[in-house]
N, C-alpha and C. Protein backbone atom coordinates (compact mmCIF):
# COMPACT_ATOMS: atom_id res chain seq x y z
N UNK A 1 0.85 -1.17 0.00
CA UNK A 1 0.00 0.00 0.00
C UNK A 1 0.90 1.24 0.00
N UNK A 2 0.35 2.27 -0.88
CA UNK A 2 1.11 3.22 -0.79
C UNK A 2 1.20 4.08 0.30
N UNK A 3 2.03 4.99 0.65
CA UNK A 3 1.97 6.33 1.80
C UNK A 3 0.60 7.17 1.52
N UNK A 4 0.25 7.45 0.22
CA UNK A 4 -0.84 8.44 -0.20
C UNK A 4 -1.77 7.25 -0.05
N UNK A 5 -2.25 6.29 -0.21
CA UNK A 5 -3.26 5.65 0.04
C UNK A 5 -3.60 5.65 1.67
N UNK A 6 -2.55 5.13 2.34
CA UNK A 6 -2.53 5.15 4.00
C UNK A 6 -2.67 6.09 4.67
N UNK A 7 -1.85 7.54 4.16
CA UNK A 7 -3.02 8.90 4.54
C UNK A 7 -4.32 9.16 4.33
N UNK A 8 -4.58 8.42 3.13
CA UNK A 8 -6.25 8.66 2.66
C UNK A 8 -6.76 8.21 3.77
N UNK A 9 -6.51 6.93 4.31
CA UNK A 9 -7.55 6.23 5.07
C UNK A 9 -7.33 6.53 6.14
N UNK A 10 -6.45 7.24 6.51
CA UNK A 10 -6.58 7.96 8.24
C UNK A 10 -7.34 9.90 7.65
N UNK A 11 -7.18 10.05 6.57
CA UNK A 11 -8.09 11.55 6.60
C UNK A 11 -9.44 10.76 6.13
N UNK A 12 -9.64 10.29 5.82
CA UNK A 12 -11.47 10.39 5.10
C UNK A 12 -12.17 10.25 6.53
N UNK A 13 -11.69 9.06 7.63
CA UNK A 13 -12.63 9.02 8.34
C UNK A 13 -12.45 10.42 9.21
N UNK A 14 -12.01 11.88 9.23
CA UNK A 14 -12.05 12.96 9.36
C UNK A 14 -13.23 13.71 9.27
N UNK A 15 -13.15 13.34 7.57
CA UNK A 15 -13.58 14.08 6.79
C UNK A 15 -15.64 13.65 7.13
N UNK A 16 -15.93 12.22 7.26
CA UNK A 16 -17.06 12.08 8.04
C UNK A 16 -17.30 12.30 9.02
N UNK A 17 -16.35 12.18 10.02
CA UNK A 17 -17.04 12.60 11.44
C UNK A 17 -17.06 14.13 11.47
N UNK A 18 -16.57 14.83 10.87
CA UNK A 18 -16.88 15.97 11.18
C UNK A 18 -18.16 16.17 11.13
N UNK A 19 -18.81 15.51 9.51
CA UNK A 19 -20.29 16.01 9.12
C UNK A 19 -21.02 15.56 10.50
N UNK A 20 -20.35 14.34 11.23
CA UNK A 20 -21.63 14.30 12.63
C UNK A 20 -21.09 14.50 13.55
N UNK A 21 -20.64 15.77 13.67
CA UNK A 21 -19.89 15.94 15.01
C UNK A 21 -19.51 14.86 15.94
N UNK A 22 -18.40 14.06 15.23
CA UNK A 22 -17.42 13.19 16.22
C UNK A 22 -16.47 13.90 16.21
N UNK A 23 -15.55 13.29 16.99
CA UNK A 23 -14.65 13.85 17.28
C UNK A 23 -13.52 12.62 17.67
N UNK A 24 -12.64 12.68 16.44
CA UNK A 24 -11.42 11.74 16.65
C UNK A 24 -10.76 12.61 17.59
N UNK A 25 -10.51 11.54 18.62
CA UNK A 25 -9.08 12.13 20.14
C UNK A 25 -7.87 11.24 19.16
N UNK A 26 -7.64 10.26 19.18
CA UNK A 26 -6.28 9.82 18.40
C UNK A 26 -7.01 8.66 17.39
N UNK A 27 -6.09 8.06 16.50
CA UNK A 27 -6.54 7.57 15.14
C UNK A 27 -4.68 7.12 15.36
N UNK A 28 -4.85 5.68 15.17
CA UNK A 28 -3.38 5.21 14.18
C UNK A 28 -3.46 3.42 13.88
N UNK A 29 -3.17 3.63 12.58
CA UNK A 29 -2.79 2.54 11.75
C UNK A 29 -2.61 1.18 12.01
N UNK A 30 -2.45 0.18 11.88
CA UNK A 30 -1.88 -1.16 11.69
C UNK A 30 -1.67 -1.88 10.84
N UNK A 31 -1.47 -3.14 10.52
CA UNK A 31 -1.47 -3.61 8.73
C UNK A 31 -2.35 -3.53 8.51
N UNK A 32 -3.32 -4.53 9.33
CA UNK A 32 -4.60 -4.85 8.88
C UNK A 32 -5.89 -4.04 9.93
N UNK A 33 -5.65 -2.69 10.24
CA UNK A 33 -6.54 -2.44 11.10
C UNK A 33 -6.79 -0.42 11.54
N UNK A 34 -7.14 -0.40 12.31
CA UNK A 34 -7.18 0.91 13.10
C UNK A 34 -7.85 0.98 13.75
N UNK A 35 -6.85 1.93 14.79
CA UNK A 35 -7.64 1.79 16.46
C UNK A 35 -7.74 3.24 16.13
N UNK A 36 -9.21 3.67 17.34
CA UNK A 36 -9.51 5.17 17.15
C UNK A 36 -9.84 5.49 18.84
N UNK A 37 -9.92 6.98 18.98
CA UNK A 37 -10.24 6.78 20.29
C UNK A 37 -10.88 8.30 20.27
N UNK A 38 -12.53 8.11 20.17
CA UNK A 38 -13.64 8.64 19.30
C UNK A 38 -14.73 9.69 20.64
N UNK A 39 -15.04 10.75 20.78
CA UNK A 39 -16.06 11.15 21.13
C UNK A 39 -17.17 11.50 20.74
N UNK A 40 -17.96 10.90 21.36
CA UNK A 40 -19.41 11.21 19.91
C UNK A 40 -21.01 11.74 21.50
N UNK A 41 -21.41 11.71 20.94
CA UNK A 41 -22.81 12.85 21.56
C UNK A 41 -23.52 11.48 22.49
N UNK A 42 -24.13 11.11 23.20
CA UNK A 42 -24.77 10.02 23.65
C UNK A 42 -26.30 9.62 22.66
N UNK A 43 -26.28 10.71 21.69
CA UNK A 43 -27.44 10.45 20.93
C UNK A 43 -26.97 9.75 19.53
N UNK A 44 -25.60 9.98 19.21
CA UNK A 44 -25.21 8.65 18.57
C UNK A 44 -24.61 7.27 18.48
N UNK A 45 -25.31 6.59 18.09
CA UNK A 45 -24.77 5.20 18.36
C UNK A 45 -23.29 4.99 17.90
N UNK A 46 -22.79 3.70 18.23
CA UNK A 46 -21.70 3.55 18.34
C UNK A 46 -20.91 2.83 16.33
N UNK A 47 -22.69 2.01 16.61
CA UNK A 47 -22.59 1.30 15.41
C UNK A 47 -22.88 2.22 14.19
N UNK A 48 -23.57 3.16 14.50
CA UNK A 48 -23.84 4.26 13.68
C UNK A 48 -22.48 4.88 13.21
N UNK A 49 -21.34 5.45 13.93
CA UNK A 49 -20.54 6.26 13.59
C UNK A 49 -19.48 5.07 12.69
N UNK A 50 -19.35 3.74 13.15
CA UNK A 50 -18.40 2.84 12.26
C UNK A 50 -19.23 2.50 11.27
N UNK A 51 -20.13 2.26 11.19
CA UNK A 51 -20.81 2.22 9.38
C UNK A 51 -20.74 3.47 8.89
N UNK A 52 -20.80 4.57 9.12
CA UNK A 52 -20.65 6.10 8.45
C UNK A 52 -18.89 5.84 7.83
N UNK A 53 -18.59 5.41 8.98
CA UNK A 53 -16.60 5.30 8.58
C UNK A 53 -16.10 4.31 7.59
N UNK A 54 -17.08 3.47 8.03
CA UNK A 54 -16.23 2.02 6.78
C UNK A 54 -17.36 2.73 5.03
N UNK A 55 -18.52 3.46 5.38
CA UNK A 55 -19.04 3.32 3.92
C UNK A 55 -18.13 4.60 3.56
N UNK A 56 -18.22 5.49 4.03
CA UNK A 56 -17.39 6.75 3.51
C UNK A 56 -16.04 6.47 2.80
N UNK A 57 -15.19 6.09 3.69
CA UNK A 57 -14.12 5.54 3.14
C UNK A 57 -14.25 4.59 2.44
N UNK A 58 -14.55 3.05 2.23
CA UNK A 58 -14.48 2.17 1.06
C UNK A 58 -15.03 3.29 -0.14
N UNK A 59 -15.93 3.66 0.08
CA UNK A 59 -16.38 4.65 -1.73
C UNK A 59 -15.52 5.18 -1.79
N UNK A 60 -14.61 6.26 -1.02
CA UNK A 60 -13.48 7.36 -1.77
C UNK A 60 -12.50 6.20 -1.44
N UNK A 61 -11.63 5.26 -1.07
CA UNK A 61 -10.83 4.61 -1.21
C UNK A 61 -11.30 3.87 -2.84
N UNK A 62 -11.99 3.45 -2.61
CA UNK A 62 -12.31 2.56 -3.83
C UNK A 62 -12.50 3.29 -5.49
N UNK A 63 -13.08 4.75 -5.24
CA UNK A 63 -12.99 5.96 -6.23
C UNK A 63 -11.83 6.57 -6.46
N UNK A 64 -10.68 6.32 -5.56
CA UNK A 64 -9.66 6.88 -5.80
C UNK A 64 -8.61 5.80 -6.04
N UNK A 65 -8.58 4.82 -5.55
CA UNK A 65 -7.48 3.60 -5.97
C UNK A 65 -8.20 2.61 -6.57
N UNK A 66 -8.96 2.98 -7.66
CA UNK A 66 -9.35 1.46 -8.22
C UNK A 66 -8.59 0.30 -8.66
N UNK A 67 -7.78 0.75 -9.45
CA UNK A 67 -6.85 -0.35 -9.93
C UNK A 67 -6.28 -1.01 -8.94
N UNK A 68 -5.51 -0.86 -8.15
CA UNK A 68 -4.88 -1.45 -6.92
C UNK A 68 -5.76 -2.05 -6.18
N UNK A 69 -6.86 -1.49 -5.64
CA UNK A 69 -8.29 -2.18 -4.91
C UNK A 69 -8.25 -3.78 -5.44
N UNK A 70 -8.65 -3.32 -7.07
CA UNK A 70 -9.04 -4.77 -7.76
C UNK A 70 -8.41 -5.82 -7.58
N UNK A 71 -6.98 -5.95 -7.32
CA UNK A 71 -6.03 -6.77 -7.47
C UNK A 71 -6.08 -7.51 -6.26
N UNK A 72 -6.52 -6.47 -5.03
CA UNK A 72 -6.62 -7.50 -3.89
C UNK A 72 -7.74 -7.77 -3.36
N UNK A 73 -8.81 -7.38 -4.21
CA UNK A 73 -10.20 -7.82 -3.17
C UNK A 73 -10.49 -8.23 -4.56
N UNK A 74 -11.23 -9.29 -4.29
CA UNK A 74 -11.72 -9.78 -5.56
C UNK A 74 -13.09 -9.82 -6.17
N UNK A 75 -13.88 -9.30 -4.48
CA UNK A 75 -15.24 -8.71 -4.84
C UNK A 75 -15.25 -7.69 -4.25
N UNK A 76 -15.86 -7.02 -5.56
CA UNK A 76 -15.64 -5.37 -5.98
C UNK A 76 -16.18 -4.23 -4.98
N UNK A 77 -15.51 -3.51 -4.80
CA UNK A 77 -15.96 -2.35 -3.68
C UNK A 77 -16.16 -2.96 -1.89
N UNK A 78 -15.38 -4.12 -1.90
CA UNK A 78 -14.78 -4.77 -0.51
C UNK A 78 -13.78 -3.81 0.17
N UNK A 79 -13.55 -3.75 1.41
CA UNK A 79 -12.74 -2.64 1.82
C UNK A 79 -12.08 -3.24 3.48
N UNK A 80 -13.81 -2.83 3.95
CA UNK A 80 -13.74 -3.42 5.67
C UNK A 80 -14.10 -4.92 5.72
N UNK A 81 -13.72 -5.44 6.84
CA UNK A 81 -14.58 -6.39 7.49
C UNK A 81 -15.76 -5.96 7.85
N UNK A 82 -16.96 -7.40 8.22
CA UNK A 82 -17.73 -6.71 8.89
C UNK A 82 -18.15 -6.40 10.06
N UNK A 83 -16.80 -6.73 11.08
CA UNK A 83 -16.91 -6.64 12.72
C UNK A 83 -16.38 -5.38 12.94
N UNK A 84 -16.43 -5.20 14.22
CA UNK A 84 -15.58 -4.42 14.66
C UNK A 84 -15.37 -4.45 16.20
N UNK A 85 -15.32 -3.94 16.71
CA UNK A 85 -14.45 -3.70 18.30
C UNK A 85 -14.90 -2.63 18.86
N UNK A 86 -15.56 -2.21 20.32
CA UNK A 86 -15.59 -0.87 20.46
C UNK A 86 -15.67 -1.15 21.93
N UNK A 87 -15.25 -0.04 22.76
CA UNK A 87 -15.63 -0.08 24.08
C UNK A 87 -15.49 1.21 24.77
N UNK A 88 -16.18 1.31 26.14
CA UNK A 88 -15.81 2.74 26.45
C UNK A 88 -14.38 3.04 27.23
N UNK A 89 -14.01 4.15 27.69
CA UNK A 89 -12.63 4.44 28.61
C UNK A 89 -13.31 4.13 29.73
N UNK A 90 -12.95 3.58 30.64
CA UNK A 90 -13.51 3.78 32.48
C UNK A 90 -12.27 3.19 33.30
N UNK A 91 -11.79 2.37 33.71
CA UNK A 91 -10.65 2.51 34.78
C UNK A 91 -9.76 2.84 34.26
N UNK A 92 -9.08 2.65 33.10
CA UNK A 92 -8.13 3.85 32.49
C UNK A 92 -7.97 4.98 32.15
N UNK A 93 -6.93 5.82 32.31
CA UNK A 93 -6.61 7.15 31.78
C UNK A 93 -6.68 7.39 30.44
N UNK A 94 -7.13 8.63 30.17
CA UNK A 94 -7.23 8.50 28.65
C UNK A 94 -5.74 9.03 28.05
N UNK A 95 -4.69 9.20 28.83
CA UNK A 95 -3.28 9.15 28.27
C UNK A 95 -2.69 7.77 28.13
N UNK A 96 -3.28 6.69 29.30
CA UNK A 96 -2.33 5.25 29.12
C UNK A 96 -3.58 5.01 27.75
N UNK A 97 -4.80 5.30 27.27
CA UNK A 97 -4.96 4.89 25.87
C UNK A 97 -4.82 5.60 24.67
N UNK A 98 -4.49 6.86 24.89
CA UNK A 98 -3.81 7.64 23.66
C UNK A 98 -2.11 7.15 23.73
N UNK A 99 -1.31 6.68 24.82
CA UNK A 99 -0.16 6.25 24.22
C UNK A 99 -0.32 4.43 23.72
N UNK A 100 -1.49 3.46 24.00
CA UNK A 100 -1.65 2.29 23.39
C UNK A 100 -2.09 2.59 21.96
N UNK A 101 -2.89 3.71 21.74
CA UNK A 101 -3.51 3.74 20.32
C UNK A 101 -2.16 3.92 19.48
N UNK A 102 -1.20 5.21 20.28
CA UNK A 102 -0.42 5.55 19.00
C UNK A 102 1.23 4.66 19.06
N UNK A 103 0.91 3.64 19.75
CA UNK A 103 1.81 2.59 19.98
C UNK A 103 1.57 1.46 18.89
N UNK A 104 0.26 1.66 18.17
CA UNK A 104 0.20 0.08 17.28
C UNK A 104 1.04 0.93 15.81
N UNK A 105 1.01 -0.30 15.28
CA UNK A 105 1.46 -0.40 13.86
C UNK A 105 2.76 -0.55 14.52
């Protein structure tokens, strides 16, 4: 994967949460992944803001790197999985998980 592809996919999901007022606290990379560490309103769901993130991005990932896309997903406009992971902060500090987030990759 390229550097300009791997920036794409840490700005687009930006570029959505802004439209719903989230608010990325930290965002970083892995091969196969990304951890985020997200504030959002109690009136939005959780599952709500990661389907806004995986559809936003697969369309402009997929609109902007087609050729490369194709080669490794073999059905078309594939991007995410369809799980994900989420939980809230409570006996931890939110510095010991802003230095685990920006500890992966």
């Amino acid at each position: 994967m390229s550097k300009q592809m791997s920036d794409d996919i840490k700005q687009f999901p930006y570029e959505i949460c802004q439209k719903h007022k989230v608010t990325i606290r930290y965002m970083e990379t892995d091969k196969d992944h990304i951890h985020y560490m997200i504030e959002v309103e109690p009136t939005m769901s959780v599952n709500r803001i990661v389907n806004q993130i995986k559809s936003y991005t697969t369309y402009y990932i997929w609109k902007k790197y087609p050729n490369y896309l194709r080669k490794q997903f073999r059905k078309e406009h594939t991007f995410w999985t369809d799980g994900y992971f989420a939980c809230s902060v409570g006996n931890i500090s939110e510095e010991m998980l802003r230095k685990y987030i920006e500890n992966q990759g």
